[in-house]
C-alpha atoms as a PDB file:
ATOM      1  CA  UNK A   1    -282.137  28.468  96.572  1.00  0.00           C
ATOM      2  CA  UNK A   2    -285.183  28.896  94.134  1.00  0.00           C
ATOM      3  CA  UNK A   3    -284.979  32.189  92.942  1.00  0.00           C
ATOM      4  CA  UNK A   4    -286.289  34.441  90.004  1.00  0.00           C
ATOM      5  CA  UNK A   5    -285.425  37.353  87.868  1.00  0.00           C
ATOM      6  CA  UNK A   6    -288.213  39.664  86.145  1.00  0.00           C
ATOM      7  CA  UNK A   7    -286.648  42.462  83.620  1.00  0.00           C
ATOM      8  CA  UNK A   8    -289.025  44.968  82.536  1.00  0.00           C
ATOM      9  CA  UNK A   9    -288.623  47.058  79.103  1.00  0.00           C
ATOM     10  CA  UNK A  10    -287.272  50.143  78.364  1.00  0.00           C
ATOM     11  CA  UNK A  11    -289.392  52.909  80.120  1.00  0.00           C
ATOM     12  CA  UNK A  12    -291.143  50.878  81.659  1.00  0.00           C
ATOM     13  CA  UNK A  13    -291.044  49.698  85.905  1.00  0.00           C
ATOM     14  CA  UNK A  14    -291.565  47.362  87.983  1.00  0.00           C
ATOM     15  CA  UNK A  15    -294.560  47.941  88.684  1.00  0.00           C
ATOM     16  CA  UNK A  16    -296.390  47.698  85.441  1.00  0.00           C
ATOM     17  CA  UNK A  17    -298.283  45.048  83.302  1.00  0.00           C
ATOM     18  CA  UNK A  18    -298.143  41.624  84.382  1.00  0.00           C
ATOM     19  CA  UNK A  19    -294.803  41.773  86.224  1.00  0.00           C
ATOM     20  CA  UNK A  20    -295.825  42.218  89.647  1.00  0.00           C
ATOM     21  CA  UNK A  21    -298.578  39.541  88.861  1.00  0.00           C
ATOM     22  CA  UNK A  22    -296.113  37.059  87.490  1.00  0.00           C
ATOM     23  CA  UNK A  23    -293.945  37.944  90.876  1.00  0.00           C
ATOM     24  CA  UNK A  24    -296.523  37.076  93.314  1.00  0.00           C
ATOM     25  CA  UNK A  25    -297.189  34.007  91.541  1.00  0.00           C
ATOM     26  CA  UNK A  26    -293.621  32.770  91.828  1.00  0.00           C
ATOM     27  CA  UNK A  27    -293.555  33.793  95.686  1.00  0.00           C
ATOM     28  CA  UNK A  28    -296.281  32.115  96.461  1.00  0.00           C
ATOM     29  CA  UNK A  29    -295.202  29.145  94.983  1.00  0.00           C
ATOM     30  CA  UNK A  30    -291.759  29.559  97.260  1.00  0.00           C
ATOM     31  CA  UNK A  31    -289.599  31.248  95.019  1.00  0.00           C
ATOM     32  CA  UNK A  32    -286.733  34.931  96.108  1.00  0.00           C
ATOM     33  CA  UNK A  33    -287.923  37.427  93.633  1.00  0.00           C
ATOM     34  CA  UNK A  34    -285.858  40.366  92.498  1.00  0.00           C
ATOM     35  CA  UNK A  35    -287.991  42.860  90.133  1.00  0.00           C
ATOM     36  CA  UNK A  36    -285.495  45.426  89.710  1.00  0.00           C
ATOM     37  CA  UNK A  37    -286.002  48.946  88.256  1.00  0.00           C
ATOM     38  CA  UNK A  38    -283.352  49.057  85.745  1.00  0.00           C
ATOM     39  CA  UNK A  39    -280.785  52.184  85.482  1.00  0.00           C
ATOM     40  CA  UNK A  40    -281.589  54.554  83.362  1.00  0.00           C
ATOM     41  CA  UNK A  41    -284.774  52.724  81.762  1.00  0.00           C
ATOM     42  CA  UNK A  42    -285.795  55.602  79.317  1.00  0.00           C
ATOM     43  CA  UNK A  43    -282.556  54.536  77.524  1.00  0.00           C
ATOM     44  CA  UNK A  44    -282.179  50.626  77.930  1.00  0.00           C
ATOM     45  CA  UNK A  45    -278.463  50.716  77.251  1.00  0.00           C
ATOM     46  CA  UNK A  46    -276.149  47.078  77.909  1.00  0.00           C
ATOM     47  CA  UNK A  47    -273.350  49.241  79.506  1.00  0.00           C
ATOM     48  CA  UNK A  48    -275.670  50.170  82.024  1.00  0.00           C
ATOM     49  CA  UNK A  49    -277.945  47.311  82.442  1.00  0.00           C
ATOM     50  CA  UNK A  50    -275.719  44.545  81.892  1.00  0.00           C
ATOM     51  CA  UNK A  51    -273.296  45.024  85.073  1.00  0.00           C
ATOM     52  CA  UNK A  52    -276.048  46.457  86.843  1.00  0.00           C
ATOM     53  CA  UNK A  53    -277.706  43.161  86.582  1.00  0.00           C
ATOM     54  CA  UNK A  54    -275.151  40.473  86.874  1.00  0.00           C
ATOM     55  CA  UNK A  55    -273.048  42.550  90.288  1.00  0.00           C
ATOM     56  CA  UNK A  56    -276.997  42.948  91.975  1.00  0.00           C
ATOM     57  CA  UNK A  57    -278.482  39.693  90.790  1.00  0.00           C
ATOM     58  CA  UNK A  58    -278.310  36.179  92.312  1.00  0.00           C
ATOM     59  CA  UNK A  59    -277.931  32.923  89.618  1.00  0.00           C
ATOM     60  CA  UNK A  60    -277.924  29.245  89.727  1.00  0.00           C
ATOM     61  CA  UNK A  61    -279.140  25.643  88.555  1.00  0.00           C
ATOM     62  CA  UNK A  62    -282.347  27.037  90.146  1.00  0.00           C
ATOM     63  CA  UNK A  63    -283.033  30.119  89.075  1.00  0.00           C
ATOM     64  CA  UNK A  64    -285.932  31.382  86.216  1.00  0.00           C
ATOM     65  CA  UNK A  65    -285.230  34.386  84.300  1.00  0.00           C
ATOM     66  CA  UNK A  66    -288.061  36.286  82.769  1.00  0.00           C
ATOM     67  CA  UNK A  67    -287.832  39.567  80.472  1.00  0.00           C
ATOM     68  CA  UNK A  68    -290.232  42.023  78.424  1.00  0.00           C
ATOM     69  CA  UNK A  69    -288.906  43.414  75.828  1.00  0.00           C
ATOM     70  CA  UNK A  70    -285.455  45.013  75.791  1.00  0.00           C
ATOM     71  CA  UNK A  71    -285.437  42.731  79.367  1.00  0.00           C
ATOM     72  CA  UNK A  72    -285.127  39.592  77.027  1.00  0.00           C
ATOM     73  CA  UNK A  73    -282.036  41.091  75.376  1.00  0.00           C
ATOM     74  CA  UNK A  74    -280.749  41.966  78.651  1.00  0.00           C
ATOM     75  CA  UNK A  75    -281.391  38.229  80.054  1.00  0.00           C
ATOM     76  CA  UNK A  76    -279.386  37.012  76.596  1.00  0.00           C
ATOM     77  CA  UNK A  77    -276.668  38.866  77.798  1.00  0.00           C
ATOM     78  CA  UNK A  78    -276.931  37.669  81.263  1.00  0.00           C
ATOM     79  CA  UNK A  79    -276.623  34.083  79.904  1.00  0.00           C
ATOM     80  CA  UNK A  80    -273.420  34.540  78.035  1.00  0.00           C
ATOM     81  CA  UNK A  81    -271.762  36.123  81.055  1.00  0.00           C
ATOM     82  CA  UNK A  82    -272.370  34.111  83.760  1.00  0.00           C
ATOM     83  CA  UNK A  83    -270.794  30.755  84.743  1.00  0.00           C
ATOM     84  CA  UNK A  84    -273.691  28.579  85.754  1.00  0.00           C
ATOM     85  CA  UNK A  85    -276.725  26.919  83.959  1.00  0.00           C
ATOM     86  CA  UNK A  86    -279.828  28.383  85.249  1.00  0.00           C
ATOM     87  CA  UNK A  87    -283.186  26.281  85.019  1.00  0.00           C
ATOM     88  CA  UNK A  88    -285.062  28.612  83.133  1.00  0.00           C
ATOM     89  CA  UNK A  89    -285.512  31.378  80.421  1.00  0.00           C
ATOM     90  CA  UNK A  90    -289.153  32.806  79.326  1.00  0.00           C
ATOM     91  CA  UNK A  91    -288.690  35.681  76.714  1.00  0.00           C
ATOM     92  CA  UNK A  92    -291.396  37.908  75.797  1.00  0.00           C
ATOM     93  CA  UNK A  93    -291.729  40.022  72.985  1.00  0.00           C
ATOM     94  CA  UNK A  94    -287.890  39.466  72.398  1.00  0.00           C
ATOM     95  CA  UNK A  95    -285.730  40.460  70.055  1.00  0.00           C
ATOM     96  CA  UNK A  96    -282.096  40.508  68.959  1.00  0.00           C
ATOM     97  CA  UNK A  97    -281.858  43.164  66.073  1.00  0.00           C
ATOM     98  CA  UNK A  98    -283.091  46.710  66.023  1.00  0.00           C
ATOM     99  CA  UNK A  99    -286.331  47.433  65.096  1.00  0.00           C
ATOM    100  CA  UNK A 100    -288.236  47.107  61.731  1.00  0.00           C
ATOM    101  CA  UNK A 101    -289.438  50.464  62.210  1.00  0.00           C
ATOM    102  CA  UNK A 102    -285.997  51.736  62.132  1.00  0.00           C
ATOM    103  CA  UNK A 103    -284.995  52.440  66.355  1.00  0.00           C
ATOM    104  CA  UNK A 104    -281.867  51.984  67.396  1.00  0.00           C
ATOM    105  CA  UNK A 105    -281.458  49.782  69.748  1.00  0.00           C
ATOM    106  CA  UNK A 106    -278.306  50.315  72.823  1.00  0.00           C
ATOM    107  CA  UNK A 107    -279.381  47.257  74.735  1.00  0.00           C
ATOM    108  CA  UNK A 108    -278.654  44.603  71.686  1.00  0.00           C
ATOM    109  CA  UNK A 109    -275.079  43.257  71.492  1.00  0.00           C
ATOM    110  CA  UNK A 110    -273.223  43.420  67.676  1.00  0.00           C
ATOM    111  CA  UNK A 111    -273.346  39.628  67.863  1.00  0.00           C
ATOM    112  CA  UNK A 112    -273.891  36.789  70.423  1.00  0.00           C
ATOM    113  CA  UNK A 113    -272.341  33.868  71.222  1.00  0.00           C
ATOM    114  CA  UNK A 114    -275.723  31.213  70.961  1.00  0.00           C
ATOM    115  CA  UNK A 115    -273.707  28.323  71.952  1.00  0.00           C
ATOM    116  CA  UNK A 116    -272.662  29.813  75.119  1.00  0.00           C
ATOM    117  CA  UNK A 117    -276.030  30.972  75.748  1.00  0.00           C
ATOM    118  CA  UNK A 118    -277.700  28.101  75.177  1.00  0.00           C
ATOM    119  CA  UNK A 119    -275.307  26.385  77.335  1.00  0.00           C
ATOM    120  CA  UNK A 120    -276.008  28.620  80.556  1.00  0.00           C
ATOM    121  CA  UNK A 121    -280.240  27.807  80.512  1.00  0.00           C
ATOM    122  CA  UNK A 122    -281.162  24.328  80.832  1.00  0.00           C
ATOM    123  CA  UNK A 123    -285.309  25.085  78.736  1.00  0.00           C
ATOM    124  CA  UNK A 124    -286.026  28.698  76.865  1.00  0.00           C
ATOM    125  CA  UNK A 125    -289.692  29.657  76.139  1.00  0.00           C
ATOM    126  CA  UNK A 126    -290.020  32.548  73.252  1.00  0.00           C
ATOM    127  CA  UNK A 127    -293.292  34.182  73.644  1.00  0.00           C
ATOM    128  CA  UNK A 128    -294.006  37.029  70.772  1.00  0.00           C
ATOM    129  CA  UNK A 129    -297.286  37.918  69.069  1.00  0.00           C
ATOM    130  CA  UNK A 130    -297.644  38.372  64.916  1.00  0.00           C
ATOM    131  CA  UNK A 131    -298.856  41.823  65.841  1.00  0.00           C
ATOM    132  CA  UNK A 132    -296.387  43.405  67.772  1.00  0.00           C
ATOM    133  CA  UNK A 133    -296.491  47.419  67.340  1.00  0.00           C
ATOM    134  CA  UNK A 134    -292.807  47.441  67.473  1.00  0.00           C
ATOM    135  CA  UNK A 135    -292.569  45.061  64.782  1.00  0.00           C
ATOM    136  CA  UNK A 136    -291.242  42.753  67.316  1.00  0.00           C
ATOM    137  CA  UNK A 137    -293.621  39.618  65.906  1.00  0.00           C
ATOM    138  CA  UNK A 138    -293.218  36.350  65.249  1.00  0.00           C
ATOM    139  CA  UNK A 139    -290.204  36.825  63.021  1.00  0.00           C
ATOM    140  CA  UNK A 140    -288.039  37.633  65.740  1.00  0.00           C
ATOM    141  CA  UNK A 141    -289.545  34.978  67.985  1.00  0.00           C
ATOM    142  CA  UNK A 142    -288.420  32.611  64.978  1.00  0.00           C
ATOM    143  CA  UNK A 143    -284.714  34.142  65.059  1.00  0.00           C
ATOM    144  CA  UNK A 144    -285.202  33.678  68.898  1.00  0.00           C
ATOM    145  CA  UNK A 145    -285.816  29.949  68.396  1.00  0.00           C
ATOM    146  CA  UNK A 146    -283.623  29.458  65.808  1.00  0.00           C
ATOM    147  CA  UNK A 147    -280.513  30.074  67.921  1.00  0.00           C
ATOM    148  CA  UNK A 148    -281.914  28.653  71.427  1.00  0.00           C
ATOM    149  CA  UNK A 149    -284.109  26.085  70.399  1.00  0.00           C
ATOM    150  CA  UNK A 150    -287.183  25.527  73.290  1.00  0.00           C
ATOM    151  CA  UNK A 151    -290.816  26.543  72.914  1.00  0.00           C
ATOM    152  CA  UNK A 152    -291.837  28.929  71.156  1.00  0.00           C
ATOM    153  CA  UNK A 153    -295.798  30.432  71.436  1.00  0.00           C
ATOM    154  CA  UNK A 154    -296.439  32.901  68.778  1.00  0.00           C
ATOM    155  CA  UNK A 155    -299.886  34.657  70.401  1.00  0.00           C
ATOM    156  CA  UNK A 156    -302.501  36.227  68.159  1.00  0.00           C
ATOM    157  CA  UNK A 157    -303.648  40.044  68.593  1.00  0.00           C
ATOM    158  CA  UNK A 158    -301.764  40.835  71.436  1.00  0.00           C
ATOM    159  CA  UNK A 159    -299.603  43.467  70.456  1.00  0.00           C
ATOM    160  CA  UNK A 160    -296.167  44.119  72.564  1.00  0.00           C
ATOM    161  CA  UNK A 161    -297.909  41.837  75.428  1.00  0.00           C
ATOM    162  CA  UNK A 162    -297.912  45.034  77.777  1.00  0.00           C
ATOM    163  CA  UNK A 163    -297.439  48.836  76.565  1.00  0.00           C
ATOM    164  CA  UNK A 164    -298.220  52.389  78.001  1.00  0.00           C
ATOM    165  CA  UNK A 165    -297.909  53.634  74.328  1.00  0.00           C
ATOM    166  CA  UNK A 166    -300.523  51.815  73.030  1.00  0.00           C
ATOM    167  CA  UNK A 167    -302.449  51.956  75.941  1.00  0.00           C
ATOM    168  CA  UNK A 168    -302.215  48.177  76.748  1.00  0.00           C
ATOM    169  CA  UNK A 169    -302.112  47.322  80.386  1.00  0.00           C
ATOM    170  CA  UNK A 170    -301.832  43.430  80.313  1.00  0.00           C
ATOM    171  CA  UNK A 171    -302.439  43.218  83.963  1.00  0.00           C
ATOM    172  CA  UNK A 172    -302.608  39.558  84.053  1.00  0.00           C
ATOM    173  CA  UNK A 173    -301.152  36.716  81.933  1.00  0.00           C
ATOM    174  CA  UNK A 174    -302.748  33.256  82.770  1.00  0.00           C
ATOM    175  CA  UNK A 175    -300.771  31.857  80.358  1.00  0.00           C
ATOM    176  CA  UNK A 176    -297.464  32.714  81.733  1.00  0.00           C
ATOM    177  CA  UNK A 177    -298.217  31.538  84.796  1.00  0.00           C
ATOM    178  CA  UNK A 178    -299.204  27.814  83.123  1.00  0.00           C
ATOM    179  CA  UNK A 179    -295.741  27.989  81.357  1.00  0.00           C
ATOM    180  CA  UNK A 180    -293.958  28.880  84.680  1.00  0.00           C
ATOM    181  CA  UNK A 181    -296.053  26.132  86.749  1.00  0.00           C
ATOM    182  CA  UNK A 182    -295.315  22.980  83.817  1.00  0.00           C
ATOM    183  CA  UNK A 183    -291.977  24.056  83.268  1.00  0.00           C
ATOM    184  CA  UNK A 184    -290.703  23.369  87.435  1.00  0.00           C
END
């Protein structure tokens, strides 16, 4: 069954910036959505998120998994626990090490086993832009590549691609939506 996950950030919902957009594009295009809000968002920790998401979620050689934020650390997670390749990853504004500007972040693992990942997602596509307010840029959509190979779009200007805090609503992302369509 073609299905899809969407994983927002920490304090964030379901319901904000381009996630419910990107969700009615994959249902109309015949794909099970789950949109989950995540336990205790305001504090995106792994021992809460992690089992949350793999006992509630539904994987296999069909399924897409797409995450904001601390929602692509959660989906790297999700890859090295779970026994089946899925067809699809789309990270954006990922990372895998705490911030540059010195947060500490409870939803990163000490270390990850890439191979395993890798091994678990047929294509990844890294999406980060070089002026990410978190300091979440194109360096760590380099490390991202680095371990998991892929595509990898490094975007210009657009900040965390979707934040309350600096008041960017990203309501829509065309270009997602190309990625997702040329990448079935």
């Amino acid at each position: 069954m073609k299905n899809a996950s969407i994983f927002h950030g920490q304090g964030d919902n379901p319901n904000q910036y381009w996630l419910p957009y990107i969700k009615n594009h994959l249902e109309t295009i015949g794909y099970k959505v789950w949109l989950p809000q995540l336990p205790n968002t305001d504090n995106s920790d792994l021992k809460d998120w992690l089992p949350y998401s793999l006992q509630h979620g539904k994987y296999n050689s069909e399924s897409i998994l797409i995450g904001h934020s601390a929602g692509c650390a959660l989906i790297l997670s999700i890859l090295e626990n779970i026994k089946v390749k899925i067809k699809l990853a789309i990270l954006v504004a990922g990372y895998t090490t705490n911030s540059p500007k010195g947060a500490y972040e409870p939803i990163l693992q000490d270390t990850y086993d890439w191979e395993k990942i890798k091994n678990h997602c047929e294509k990844f596509i890294i999406i980060n832009s070089d002026n990410d307010p978190w300091g979440y840029d194109e360096k760590h959509g380099n490390i991202l590549h680095d371990h998991l190979g892929g595509d990898l779009i490094i975007l210009h200007g657009e900040g965390h691609i979707g934040s309350a805090e600096f008041n960017q609503p990203y309501l829509e992302f065309p270009l997602l939506v190309q990625l997702i369509d040329a990448n079935l």
